[in-house]
Protein backbone atom coordinates (compact mmCIF):
# COMPACT_ATOMS: atom_id res chain seq x y z
CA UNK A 1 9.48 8.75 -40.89
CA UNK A 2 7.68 11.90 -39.20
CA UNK A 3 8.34 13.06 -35.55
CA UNK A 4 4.58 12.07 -34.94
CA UNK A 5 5.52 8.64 -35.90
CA UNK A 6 8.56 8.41 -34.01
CA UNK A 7 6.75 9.69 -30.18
CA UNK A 8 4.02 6.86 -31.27
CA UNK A 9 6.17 3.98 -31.47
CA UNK A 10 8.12 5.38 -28.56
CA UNK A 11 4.78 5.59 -26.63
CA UNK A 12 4.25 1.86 -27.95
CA UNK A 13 7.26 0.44 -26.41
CA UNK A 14 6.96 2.50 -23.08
CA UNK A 15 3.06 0.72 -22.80
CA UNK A 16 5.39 -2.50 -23.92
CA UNK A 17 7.35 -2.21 -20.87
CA UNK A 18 4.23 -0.89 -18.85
CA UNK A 19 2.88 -4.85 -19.13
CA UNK A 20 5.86 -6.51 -17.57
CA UNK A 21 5.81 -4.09 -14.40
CA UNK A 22 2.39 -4.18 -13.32
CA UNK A 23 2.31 -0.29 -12.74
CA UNK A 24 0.57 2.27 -13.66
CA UNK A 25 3.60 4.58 -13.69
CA UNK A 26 4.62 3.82 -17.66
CA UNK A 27 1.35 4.46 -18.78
CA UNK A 28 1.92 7.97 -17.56
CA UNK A 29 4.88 8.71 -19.51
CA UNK A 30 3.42 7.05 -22.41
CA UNK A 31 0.60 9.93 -22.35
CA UNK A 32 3.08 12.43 -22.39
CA UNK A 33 4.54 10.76 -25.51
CA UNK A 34 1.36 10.45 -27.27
CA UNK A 35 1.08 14.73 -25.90
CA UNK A 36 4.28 14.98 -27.81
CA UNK A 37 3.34 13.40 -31.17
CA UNK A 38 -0.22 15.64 -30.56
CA UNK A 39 2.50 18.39 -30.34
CA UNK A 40 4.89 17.36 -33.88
CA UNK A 41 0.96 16.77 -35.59
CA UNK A 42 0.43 20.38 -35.22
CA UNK A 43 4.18 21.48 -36.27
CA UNK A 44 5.69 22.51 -32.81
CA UNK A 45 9.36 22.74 -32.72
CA UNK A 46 11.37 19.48 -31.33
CA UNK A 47 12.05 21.89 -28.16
CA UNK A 48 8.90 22.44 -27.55
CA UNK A 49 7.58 18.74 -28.67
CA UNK A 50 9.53 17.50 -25.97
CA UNK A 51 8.37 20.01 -23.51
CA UNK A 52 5.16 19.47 -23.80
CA UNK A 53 6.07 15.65 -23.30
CA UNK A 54 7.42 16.13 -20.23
CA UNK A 55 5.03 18.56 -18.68
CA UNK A 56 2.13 16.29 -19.51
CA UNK A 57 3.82 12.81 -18.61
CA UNK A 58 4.75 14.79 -15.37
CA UNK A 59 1.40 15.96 -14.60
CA UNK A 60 -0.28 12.29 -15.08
CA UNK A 61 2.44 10.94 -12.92
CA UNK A 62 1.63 13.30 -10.25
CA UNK A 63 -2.17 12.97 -10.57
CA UNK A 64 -1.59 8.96 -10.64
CA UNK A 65 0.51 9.20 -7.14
CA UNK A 66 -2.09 11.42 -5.90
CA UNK A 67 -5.01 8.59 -6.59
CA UNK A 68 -5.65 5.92 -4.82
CA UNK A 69 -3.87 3.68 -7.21
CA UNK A 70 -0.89 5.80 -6.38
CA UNK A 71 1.77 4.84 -3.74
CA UNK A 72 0.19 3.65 -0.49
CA UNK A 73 1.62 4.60 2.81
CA UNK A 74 3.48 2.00 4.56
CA UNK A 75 0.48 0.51 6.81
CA UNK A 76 1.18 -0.63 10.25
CA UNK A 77 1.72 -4.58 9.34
CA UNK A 78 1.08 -5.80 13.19
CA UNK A 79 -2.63 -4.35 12.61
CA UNK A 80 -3.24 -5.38 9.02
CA UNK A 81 -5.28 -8.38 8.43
CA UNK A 82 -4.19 -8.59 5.33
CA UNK A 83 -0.73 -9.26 6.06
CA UNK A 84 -1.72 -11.21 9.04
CA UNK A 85 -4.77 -13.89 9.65
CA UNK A 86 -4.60 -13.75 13.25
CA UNK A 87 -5.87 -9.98 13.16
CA UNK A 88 -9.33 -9.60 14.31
CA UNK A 89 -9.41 -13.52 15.38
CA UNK A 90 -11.34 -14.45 18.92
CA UNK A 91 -9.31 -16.42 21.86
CA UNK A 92 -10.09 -17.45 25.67
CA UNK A 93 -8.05 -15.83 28.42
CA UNK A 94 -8.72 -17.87 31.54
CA UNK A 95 -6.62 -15.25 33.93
CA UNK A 96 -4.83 -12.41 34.10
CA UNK A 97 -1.95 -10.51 35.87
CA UNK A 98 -1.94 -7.21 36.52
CA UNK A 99 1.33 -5.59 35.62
CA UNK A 100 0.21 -1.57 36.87
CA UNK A 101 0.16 0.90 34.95
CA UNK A 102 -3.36 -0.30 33.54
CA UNK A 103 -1.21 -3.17 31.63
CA UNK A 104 -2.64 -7.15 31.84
CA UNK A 105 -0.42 -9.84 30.52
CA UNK A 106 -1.19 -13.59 30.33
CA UNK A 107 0.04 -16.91 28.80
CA UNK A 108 -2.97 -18.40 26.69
CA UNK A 109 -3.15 -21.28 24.35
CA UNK A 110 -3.90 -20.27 20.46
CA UNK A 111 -3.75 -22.39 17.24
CA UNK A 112 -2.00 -25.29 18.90
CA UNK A 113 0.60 -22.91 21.03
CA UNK A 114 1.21 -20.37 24.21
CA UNK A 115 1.17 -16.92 23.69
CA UNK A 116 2.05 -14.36 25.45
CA UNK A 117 -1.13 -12.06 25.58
CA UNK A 118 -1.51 -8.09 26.58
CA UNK A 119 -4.46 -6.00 27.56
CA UNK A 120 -3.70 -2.45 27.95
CA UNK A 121 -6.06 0.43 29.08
CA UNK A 122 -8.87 -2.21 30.16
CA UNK A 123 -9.41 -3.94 32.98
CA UNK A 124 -8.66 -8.02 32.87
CA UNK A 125 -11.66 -10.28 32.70
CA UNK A 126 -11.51 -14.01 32.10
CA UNK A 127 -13.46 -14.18 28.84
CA UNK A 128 -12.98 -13.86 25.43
CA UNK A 129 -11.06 -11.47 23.42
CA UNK A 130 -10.26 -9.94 19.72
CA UNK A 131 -6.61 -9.55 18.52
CA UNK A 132 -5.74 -6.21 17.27
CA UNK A 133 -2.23 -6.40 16.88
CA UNK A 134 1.07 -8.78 17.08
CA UNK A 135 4.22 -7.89 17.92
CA UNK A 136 6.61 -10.50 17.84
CA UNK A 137 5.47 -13.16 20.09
CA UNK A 138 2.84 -11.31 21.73
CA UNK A 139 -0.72 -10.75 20.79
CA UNK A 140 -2.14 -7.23 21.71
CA UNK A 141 -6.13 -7.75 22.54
CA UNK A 142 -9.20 -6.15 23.46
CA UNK A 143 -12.04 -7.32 24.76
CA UNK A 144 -14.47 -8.73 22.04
């Protein structure tokens, strides 16, 4: 069997492996395999077969991570609606105390419980507000 043949069916099982992680990352390397049997096709040395493997697996790696299919950056999960429903929801705050330092803070019934609730950098309104953030047992608002 040729080294061609041998960087193919190596590129076959890394795209194998590729299906049962749900990355893109295999798929990489298995470009720089198929760059390697490109490389034994037109009669480069095993040294530099597997060079150019590497160089061109690494590259596509790198440009991947770069993407935006890449790694994303750890989001802040008390903002992100996707992670939580409440985010962006509307609830009534019927009064408010004033804690100085421009900080409200109230106790305010939503989805069948009390919450604590915080306003910062606003003044404190009965009225109706948006939730930006949780954090722990306290919803962050603004007014909506």
């Amino acid at each position: 069997m040729s080294g061609w043949m041998m960087w193919m069916i190596l590129a076959g099982l890394v795209i194998i492996f590729e299906l049962f992680t749900g990355t893109f990352y295999l798929l990489m390397i298995s470009i720089g395999l198929v760059a390697g049997a490109l490389a034994a096709v037109f009669q480069l040395g095993p040294e530099s077969q597997m060079i150019v493997a590497a160089v061109v697996g690494s590259l596509a790696t790198l440009a991947l991570h770069k993407s935006k299919y890449g790694w994303k950056e750890n989001a802040n999960v008390a903002r992100d609606p996707n992670v939580n429903m409440d985010i962006g929801q509307t609830l009534q705050v019927n009064e408010w105390k004033d804690l100085g330092n421009g900080t409200f803070s109230a106790r305010t019934m939503y989805r069948g419980a009390m919450w604590d609730v915080e306003l910062q950098h606003s003044a404190g309104y009965p009225g109706a507000y948006v939730i930006e953030e949780i954090q722990g047992s306290r919803l962050i608002v603004k007014p909506s």
